[in-house]
Protein backbone atom coordinates (compact mmCIF):
# COMPACT_ATOMS: atom_id res chain seq x y z
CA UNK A 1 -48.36 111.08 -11.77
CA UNK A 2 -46.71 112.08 -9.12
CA UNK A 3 -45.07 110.21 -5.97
CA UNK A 4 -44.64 111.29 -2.32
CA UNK A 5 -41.30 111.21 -1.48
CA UNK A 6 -41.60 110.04 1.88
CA UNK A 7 -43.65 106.82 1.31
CA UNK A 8 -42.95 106.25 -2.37
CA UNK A 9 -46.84 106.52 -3.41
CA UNK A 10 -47.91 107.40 -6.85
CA UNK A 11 -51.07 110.00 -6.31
CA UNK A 12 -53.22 112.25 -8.48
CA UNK A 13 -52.87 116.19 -8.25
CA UNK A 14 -56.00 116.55 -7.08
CA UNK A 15 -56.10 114.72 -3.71
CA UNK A 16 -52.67 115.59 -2.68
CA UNK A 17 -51.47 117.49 -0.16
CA UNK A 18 -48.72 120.51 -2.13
CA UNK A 19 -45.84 122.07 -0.75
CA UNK A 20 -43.65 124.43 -2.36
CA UNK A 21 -39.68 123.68 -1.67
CA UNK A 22 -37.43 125.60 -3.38
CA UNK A 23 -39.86 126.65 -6.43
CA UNK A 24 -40.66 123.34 -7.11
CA UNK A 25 -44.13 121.58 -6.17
CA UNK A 26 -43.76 118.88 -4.09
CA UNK A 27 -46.88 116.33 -3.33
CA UNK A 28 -47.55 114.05 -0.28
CA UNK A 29 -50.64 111.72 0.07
CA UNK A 30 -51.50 112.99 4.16
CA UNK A 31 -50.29 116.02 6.62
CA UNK A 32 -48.35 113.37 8.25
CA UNK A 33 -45.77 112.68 5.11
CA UNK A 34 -45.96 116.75 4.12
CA UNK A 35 -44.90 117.20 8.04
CA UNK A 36 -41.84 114.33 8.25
CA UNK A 37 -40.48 116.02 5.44
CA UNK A 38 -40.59 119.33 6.60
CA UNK A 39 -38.39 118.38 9.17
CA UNK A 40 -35.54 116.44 7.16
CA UNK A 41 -36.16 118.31 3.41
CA UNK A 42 -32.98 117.32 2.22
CA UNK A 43 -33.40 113.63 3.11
CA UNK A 44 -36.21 113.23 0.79
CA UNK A 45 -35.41 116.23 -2.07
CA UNK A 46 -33.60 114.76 -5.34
């Protein structure tokens, strides 16, 4: 399953949020987690 990185919760596929960084998918539980990491990418990319 996958986790958002900003908040550190695990979430299905299907009721995420997706944004693609780099090639890679990257899923958030709300707008508001997809949007903070938006701004600092790097601070939350492994």
């Amino acid at each position: 399953m996958p986790v958002d990185p900003v908040c550190g919760i695990e979430l299905t596929e299907d009721l995420a949020t997706i944004l693609e960084y780099k090639d890679k998918k990257i899923y958030f539980c709300c707008e508001g987690c997809k949007k903070i990491f938006q701004k600092k990418p790097k601070k939350y990319s492994k």
